[in-house]
N, C-alpha and C. Protein backbone atom coordinates (compact mmCIF):
# COMPACT_ATOMS: atom_id res chain seq x y z
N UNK A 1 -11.75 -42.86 0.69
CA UNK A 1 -11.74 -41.89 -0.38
C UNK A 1 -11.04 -40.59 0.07
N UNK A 2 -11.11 -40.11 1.34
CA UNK A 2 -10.62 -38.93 1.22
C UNK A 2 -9.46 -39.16 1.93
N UNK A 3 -9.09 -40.61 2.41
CA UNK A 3 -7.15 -40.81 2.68
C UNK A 3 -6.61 -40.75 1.36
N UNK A 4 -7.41 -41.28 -0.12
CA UNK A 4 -6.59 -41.10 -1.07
C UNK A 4 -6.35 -39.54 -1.57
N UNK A 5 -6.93 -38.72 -1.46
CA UNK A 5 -7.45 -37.38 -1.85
C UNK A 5 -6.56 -36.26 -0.88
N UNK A 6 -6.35 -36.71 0.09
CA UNK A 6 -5.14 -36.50 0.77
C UNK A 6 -3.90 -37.12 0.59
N UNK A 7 -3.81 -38.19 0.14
CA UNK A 7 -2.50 -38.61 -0.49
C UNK A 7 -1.93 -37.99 -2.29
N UNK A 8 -3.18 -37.72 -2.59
CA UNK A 8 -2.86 -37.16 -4.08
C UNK A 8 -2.51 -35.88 -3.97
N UNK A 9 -3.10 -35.29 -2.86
CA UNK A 9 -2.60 -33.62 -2.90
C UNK A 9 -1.25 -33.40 -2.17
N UNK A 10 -0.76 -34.19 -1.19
CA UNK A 10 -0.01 -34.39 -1.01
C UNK A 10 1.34 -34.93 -2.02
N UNK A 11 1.14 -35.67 -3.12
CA UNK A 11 1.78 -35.87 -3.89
C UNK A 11 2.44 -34.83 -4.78
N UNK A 12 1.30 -34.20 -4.95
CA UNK A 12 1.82 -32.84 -5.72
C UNK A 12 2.24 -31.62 -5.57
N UNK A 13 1.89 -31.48 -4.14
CA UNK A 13 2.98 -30.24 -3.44
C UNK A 13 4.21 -31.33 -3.68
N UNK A 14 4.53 -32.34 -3.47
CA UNK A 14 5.88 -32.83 -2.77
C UNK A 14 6.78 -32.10 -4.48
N UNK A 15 6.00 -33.07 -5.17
CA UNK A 15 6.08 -32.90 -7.23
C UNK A 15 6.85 -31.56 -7.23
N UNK A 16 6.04 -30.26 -6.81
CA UNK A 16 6.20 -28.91 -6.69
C UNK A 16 7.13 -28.31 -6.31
N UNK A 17 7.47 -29.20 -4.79
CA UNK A 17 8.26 -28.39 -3.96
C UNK A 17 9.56 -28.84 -3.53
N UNK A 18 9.49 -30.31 -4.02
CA UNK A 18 11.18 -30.55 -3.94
C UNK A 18 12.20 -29.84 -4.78
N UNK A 19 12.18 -30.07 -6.07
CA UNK A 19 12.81 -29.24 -6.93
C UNK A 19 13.15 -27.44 -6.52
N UNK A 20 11.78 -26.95 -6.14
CA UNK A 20 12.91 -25.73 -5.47
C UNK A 20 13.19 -25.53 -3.89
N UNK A 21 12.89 -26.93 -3.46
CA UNK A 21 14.12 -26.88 -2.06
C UNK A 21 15.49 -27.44 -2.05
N UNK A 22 15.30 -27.90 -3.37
CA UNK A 22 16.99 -28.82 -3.97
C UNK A 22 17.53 -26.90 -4.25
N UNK A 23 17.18 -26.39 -4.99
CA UNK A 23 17.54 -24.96 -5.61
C UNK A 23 17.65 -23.93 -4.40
N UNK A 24 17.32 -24.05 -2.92
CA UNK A 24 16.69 -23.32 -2.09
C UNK A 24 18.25 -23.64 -1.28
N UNK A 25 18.54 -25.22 -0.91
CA UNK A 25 19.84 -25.47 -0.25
C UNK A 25 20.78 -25.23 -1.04
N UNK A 26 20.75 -25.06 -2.37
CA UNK A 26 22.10 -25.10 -3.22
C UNK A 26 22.16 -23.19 -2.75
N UNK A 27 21.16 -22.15 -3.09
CA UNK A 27 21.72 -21.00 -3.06
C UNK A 27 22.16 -20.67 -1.31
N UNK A 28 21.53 -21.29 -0.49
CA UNK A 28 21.87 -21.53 0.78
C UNK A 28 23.62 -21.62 1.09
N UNK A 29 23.91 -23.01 0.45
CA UNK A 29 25.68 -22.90 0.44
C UNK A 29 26.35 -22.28 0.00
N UNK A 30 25.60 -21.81 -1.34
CA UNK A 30 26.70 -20.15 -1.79
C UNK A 30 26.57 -19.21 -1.58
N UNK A 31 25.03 -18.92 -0.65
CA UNK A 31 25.36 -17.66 0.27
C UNK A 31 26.14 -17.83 1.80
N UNK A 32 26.12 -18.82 1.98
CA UNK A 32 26.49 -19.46 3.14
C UNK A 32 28.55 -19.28 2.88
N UNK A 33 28.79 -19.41 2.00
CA UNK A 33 30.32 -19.64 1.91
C UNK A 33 30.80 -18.49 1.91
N UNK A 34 30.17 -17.46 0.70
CA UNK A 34 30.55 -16.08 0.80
C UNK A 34 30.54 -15.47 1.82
N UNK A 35 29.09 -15.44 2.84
CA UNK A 35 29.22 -14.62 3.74
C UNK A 35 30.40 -15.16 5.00
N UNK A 36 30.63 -16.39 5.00
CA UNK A 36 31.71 -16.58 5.41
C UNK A 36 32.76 -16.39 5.84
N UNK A 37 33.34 -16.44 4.41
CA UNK A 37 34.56 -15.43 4.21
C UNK A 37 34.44 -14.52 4.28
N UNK A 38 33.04 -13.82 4.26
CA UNK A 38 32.94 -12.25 4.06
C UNK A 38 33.47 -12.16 5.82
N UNK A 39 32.93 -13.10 6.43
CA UNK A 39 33.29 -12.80 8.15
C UNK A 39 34.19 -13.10 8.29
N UNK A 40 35.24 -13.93 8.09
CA UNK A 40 36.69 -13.96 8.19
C UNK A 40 37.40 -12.45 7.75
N UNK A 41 36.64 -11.83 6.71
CA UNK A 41 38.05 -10.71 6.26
C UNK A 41 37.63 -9.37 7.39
N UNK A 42 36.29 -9.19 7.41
CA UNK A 42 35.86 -8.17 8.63
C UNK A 42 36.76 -8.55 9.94
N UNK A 43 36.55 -10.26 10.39
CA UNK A 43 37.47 -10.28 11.41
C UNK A 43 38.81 -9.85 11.68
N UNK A 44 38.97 -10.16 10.11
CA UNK A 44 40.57 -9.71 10.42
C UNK A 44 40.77 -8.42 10.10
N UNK A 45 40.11 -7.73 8.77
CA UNK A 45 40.72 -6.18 9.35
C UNK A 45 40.36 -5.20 10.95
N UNK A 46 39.45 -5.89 11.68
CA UNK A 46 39.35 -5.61 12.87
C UNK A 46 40.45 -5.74 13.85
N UNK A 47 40.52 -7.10 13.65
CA UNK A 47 42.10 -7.26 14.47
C UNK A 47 42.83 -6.61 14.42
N UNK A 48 43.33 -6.67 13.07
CA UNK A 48 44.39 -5.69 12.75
C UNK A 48 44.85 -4.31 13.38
N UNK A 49 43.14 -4.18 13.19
CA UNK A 49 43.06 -2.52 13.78
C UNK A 49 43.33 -2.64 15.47
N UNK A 50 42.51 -3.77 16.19
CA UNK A 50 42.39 -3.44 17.39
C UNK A 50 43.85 -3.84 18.18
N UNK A 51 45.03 -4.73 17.36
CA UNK A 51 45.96 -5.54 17.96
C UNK A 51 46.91 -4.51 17.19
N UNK A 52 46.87 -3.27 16.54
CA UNK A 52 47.74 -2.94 15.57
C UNK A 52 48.71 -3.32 15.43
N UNK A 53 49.10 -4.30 14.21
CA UNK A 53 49.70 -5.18 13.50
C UNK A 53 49.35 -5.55 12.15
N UNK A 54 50.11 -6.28 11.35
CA UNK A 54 49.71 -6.80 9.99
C UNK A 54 48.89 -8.14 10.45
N UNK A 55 47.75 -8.03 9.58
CA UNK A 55 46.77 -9.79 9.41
C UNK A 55 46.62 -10.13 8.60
N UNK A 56 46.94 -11.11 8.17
CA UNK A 56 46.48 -11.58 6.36
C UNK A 56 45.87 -13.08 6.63
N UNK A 57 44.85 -12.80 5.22
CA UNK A 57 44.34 -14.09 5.43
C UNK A 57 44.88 -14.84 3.77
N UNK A 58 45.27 -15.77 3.42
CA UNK A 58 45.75 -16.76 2.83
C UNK A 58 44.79 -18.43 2.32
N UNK A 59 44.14 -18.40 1.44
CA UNK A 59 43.70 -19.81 0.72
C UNK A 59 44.32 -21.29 2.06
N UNK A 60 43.50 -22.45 2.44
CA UNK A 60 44.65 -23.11 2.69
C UNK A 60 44.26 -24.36 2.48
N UNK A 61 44.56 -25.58 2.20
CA UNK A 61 43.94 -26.63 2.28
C UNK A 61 43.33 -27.40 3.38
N UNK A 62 43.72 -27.29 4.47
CA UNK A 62 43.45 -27.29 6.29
C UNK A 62 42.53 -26.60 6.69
N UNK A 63 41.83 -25.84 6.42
CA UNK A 63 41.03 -25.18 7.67
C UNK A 63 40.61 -25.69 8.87
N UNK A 64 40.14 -26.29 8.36
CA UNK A 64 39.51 -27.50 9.65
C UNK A 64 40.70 -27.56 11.16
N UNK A 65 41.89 -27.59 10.28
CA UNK A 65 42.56 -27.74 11.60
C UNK A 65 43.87 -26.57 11.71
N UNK A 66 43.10 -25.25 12.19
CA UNK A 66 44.14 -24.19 12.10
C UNK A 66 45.33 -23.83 12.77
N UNK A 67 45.62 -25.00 13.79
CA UNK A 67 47.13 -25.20 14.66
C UNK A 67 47.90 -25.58 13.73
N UNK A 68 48.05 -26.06 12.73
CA UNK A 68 48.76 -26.53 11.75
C UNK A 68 48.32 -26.23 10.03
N UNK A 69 47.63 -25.48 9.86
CA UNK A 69 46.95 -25.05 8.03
C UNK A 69 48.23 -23.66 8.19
N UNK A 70 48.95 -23.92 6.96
CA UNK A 70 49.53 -23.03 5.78
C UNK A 70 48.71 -22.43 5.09
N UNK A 71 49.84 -21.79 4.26
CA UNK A 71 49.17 -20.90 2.90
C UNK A 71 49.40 -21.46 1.87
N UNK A 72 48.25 -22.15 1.08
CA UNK A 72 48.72 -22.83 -0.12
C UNK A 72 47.81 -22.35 -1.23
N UNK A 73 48.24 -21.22 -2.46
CA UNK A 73 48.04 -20.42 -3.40
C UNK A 73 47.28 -21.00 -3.98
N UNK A 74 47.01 -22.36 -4.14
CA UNK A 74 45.47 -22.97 -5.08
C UNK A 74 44.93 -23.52 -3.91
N UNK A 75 44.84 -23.16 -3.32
CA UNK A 75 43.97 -24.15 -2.22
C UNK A 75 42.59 -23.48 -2.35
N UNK A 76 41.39 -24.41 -2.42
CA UNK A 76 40.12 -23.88 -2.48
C UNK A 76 39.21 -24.68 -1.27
N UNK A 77 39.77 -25.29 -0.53
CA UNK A 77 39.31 -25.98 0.93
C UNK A 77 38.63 -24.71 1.75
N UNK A 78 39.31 -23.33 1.95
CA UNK A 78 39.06 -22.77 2.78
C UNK A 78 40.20 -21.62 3.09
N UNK A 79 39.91 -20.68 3.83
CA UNK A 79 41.12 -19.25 4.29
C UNK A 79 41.33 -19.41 5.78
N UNK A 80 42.46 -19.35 6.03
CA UNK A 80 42.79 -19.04 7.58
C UNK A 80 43.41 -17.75 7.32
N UNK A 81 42.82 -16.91 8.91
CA UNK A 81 42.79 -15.23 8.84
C UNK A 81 44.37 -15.38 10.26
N UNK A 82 45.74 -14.71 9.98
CA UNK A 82 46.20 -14.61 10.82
C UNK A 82 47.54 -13.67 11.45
N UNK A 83 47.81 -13.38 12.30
CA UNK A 83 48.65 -12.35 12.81
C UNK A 83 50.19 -12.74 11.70
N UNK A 84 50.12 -11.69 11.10
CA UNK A 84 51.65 -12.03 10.32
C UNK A 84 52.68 -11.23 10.67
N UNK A 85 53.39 -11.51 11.17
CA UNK A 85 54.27 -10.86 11.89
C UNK A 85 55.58 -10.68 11.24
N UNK A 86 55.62 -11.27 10.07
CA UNK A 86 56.99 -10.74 9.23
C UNK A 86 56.60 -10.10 8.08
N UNK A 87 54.97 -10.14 7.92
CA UNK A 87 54.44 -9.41 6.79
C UNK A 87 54.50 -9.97 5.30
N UNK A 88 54.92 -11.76 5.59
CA UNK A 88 55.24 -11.97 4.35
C UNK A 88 53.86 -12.43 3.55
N UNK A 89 52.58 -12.37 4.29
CA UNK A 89 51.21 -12.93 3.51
C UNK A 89 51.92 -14.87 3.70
N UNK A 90 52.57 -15.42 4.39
CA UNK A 90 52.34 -16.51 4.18
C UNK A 90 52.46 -17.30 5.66
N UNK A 91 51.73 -17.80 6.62
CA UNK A 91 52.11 -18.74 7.41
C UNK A 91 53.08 -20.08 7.55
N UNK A 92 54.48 -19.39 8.16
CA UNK A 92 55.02 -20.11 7.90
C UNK A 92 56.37 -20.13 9.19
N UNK A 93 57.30 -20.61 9.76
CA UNK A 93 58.32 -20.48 10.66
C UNK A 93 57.64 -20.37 12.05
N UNK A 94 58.06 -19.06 12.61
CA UNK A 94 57.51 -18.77 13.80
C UNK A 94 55.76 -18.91 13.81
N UNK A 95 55.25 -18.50 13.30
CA UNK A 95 53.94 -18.07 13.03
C UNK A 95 53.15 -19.22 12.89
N UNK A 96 53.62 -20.25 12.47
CA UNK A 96 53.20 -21.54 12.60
C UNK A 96 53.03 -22.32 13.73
N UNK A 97 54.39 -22.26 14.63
CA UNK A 97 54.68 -22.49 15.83
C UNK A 97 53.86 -21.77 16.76
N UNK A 98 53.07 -20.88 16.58
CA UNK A 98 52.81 -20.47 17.54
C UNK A 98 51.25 -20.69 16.81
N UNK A 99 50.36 -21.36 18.19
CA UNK A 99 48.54 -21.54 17.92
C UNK A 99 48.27 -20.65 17.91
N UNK A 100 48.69 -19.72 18.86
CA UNK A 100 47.57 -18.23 19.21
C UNK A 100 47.29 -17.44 18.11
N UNK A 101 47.85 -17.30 16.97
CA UNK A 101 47.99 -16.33 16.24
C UNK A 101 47.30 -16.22 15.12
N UNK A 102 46.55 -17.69 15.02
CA UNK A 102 44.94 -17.33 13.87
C UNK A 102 44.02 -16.88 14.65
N UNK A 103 43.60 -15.79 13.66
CA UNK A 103 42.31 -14.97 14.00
C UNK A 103 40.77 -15.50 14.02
N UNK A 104 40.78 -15.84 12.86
CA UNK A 104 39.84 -16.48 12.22
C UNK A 104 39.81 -18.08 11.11
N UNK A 105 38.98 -19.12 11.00
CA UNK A 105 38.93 -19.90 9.70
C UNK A 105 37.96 -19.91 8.96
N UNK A 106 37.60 -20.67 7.85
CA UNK A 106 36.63 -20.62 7.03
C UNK A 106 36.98 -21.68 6.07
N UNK A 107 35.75 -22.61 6.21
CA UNK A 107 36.19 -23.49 5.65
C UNK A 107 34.58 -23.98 4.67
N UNK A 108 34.37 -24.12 3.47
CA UNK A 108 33.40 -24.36 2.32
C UNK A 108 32.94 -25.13 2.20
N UNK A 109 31.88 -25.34 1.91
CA UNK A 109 30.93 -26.99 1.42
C UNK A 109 31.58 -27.44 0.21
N UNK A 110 31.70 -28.83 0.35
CA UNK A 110 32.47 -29.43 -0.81
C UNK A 110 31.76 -29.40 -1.86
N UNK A 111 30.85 -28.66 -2.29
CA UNK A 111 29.78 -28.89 -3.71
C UNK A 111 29.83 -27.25 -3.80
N UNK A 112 30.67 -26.69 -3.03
CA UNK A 112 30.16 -25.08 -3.94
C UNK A 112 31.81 -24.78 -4.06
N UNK A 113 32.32 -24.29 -5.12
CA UNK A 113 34.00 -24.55 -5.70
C UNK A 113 34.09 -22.53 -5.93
N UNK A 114 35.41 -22.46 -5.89
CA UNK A 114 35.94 -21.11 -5.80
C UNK A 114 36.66 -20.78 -7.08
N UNK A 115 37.40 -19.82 -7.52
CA UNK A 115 38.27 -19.13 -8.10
C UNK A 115 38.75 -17.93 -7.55
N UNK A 116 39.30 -17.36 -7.83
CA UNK A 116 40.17 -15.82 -6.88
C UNK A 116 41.11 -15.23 -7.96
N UNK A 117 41.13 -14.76 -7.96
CA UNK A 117 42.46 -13.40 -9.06
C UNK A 117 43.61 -13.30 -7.88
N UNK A 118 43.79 -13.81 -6.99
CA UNK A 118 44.85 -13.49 -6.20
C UNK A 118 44.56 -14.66 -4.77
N UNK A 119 46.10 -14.59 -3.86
CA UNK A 119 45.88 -15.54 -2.93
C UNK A 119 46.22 -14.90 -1.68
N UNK A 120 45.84 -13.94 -1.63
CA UNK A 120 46.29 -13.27 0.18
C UNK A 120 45.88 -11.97 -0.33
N UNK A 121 44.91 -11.68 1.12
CA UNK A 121 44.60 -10.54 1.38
C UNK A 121 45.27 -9.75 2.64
N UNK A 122 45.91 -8.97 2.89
CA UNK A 122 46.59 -8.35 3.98
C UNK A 122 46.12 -6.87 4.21
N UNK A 123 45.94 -6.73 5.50
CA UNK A 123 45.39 -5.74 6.66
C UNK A 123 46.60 -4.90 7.43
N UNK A 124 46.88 -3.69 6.92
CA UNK A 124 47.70 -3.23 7.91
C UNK A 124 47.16 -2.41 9.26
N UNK A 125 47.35 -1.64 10.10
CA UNK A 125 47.28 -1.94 11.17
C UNK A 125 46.49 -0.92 11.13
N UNK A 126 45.97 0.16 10.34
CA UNK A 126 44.90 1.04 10.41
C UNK A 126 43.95 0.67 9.34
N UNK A 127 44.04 -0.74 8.97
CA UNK A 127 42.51 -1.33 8.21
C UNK A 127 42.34 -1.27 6.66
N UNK A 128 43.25 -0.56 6.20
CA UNK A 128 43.61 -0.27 4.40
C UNK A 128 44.19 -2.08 4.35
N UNK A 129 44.04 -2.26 2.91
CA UNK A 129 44.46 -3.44 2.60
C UNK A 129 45.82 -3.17 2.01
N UNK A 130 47.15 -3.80 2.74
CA UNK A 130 48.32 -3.94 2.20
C UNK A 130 48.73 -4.02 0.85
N UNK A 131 49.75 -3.41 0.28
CA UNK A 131 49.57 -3.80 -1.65
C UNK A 131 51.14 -5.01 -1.22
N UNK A 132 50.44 -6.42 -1.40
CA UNK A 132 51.66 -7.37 -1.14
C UNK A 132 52.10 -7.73 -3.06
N UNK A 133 53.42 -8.04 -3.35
CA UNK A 133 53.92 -7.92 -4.38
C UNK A 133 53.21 -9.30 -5.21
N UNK A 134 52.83 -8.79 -6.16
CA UNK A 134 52.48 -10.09 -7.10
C UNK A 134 51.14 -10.44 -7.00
N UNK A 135 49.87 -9.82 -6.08
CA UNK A 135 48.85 -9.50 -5.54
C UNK A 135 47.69 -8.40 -6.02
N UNK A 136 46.71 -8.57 -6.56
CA UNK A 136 45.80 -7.81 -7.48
C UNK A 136 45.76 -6.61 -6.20
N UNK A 137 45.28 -5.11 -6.57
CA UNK A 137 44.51 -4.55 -5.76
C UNK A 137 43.24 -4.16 -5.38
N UNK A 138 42.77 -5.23 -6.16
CA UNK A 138 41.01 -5.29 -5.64
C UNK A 138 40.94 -7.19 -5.92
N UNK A 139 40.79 -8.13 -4.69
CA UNK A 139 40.79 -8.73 -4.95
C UNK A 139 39.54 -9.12 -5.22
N UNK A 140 38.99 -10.59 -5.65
CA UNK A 140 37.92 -10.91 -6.49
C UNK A 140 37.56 -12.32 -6.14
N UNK A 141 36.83 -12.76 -5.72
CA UNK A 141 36.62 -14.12 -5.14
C UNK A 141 35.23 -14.89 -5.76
N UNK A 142 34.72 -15.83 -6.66
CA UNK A 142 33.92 -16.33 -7.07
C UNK A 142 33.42 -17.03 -6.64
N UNK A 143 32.09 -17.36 -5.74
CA UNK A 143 31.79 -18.55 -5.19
C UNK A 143 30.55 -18.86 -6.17
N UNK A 144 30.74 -20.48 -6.70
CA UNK A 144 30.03 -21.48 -7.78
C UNK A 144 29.67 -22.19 -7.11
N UNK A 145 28.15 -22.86 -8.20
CA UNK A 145 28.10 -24.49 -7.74
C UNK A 145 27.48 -25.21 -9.48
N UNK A 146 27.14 -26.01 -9.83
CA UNK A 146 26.89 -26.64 -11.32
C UNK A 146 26.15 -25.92 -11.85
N UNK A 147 25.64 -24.88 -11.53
CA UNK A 147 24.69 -23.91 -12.30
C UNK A 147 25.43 -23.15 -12.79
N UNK A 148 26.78 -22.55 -12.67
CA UNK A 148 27.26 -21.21 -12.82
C UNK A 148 26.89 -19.75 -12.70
N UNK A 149 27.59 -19.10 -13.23
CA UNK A 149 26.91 -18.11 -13.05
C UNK A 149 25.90 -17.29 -14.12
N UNK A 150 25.45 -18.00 -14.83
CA UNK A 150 23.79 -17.84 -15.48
C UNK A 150 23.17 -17.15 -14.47
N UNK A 151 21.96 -16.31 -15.23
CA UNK A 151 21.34 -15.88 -14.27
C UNK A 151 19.58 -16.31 -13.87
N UNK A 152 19.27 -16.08 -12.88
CA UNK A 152 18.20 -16.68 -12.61
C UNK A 152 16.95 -16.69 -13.36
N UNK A 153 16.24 -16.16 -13.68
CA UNK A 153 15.58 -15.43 -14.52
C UNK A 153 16.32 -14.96 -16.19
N UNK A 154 16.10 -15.48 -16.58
CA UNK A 154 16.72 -15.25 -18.11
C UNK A 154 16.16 -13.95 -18.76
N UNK A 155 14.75 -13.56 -18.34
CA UNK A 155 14.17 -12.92 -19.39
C UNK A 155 14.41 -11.47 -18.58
N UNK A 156 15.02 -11.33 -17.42
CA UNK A 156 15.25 -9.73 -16.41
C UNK A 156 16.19 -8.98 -17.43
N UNK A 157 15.99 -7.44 -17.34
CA UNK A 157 16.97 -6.99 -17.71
C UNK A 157 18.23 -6.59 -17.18
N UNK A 158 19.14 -6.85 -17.93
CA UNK A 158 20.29 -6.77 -17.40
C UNK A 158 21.14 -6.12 -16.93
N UNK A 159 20.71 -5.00 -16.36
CA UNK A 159 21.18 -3.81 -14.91
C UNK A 159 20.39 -4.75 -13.56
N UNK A 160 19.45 -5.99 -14.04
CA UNK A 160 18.89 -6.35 -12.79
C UNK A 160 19.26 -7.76 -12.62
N UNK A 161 19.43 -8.11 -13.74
CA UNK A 161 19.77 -10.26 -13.76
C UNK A 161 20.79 -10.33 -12.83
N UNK A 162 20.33 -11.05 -11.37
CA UNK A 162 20.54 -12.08 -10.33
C UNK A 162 21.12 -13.39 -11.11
N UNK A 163 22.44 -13.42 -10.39
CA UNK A 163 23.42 -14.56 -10.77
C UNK A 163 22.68 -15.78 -9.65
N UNK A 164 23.10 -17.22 -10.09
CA UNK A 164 23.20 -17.93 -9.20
C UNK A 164 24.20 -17.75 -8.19
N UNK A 165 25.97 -17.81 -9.19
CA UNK A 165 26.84 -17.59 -8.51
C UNK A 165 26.61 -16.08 -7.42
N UNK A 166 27.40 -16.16 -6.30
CA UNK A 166 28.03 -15.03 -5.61
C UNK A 166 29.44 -14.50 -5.82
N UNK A 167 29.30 -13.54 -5.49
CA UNK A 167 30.82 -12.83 -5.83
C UNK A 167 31.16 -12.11 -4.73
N UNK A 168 32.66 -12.14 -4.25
CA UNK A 168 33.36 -11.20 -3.16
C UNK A 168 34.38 -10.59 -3.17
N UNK A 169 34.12 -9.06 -3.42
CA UNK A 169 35.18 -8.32 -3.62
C UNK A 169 35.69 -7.22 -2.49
N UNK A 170 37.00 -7.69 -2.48
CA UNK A 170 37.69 -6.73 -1.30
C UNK A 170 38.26 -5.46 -2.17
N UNK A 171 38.27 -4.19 -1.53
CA UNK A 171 38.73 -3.01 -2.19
C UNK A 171 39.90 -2.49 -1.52
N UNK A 172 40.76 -1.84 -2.04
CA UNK A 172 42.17 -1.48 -1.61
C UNK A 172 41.90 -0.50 -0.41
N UNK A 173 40.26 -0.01 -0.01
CA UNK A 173 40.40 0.74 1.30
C UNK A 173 40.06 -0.78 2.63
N UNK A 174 40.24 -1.73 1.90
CA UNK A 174 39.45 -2.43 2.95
C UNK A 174 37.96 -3.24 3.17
N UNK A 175 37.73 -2.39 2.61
CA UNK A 175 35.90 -3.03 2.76
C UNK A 175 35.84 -3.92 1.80
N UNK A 176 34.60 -5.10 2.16
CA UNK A 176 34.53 -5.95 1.48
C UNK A 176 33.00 -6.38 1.24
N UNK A 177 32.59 -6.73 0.15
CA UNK A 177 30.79 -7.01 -0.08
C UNK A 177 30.85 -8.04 -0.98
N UNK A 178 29.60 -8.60 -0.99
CA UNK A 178 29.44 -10.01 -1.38
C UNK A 178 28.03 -9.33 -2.41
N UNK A 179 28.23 -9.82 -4.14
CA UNK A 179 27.31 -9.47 -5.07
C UNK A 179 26.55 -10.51 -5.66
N UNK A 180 25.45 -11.14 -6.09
CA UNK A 180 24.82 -11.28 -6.84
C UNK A 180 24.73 -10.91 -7.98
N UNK A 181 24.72 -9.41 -8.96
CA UNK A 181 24.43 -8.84 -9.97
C UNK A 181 25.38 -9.82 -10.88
N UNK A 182 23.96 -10.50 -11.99
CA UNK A 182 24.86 -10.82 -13.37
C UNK A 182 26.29 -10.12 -13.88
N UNK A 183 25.63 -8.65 -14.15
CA UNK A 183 25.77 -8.20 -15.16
C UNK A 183 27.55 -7.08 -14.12
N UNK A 184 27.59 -7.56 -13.22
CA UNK A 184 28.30 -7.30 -12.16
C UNK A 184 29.62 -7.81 -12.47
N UNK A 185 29.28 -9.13 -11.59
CA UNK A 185 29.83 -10.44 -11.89
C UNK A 185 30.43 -11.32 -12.64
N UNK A 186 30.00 -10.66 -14.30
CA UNK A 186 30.55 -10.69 -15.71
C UNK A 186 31.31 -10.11 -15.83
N UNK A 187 32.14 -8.82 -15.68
CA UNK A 187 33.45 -7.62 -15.55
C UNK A 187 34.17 -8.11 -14.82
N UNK A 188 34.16 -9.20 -13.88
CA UNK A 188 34.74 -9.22 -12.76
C UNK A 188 36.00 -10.07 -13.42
N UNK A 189 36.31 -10.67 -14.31
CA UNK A 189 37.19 -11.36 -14.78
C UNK A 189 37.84 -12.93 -14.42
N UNK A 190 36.56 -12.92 -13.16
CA UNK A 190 36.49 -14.15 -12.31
C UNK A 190 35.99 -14.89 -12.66
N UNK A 191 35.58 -16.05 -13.10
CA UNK A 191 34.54 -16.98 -13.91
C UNK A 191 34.28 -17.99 -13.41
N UNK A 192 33.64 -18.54 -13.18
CA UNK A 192 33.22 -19.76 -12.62
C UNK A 192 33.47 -20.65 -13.43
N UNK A 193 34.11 -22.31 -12.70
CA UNK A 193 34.93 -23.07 -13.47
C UNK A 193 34.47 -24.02 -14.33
């Protein structure tokens, strides 16, 4: 009697508590991706500063393997952060050829998906973000997963409604922060797909 009585209570934490540890790993990977990247772009405007030179980091489909990952403008695989030395925001010629010259990678869980208002962020050599041509000046980075960006709590008010999604925005001095706020996150013109 009381192995079953222990098996029934046991049943119903499990009832309870799977469902928000399924919800617990999902916000896990989209805080997990943002802050990420959030550490790739710190890395690199550091570099920048400490190697004074241009660094840009670029979308790429490769991360995984940064002796050989380009810059490819829809790529949502991941960013490689790296010494650009002709300033063009794209890895490509010399810069390719040579390993040494990524800074940083970052590469995403295949279940949490991106959008961006732009595809290269660039660092000049005192840490301001470069204005490269054709390139927003505050860029905007959306990290999703099947929830969107709804917010958690439906009934909060909305100077306070917590997105599922995360959001990462770099500012034309440089700095970069990773948001939560709904009502944030909605202006941002970024949308989750």
């Amino acid at each position: 009697m009381e192995l079953l009585v222990t098996l029934a209570v046991a049943a119903v934490l499990l009832g309870v508590g799977v469902p928000s540890f399924r919800d617990f790993m999902r916000n896990g990977r989209l805080t997990g991706a943002a802050n990420d990247l959030l550490i790739t772009i710190v890395t690199a405007r550091n570099e920048a500063v400490r190697r004074q030179t241009v660094v840009s980091i670029c979308p790429t489909t490769t991360p995984e393997t940064p002796d050989t990952a380009n810059c490819t403008a829809g790529a949502t695989q991941g960013w490689i952060a790296f010494i650009d030395a002709d300033s063009s925001c794209q890895r490509d010629g010399a810069e390719l050829a040579d390993n040494q010259n990524v800074v940083a990678t970052m590469a995403k869980h295949s279940l949490v998906t991106t959008t961006k208002n732009g595809s290269c962020i660039s660092f000049a050599a005192n840490g301001f973000r470069r204005v490269v041509t054709g390139q927003p000046n505050t860029l905007r980075v959306m990290f999703c997963d099947s929830r969107g960006i709804n917010p958690i709590y439906a009934g909060m008010p909305a100077a306070t409604a917590i997105s599922f999604a995360r959001g990462l925005e770099v500012l034309p001095t440089g700095r970069a922060s990773v948001s939560r706020l709904n009502q944030e996150l909605g202006g941002w013109g970024v949308a989750c797909p």
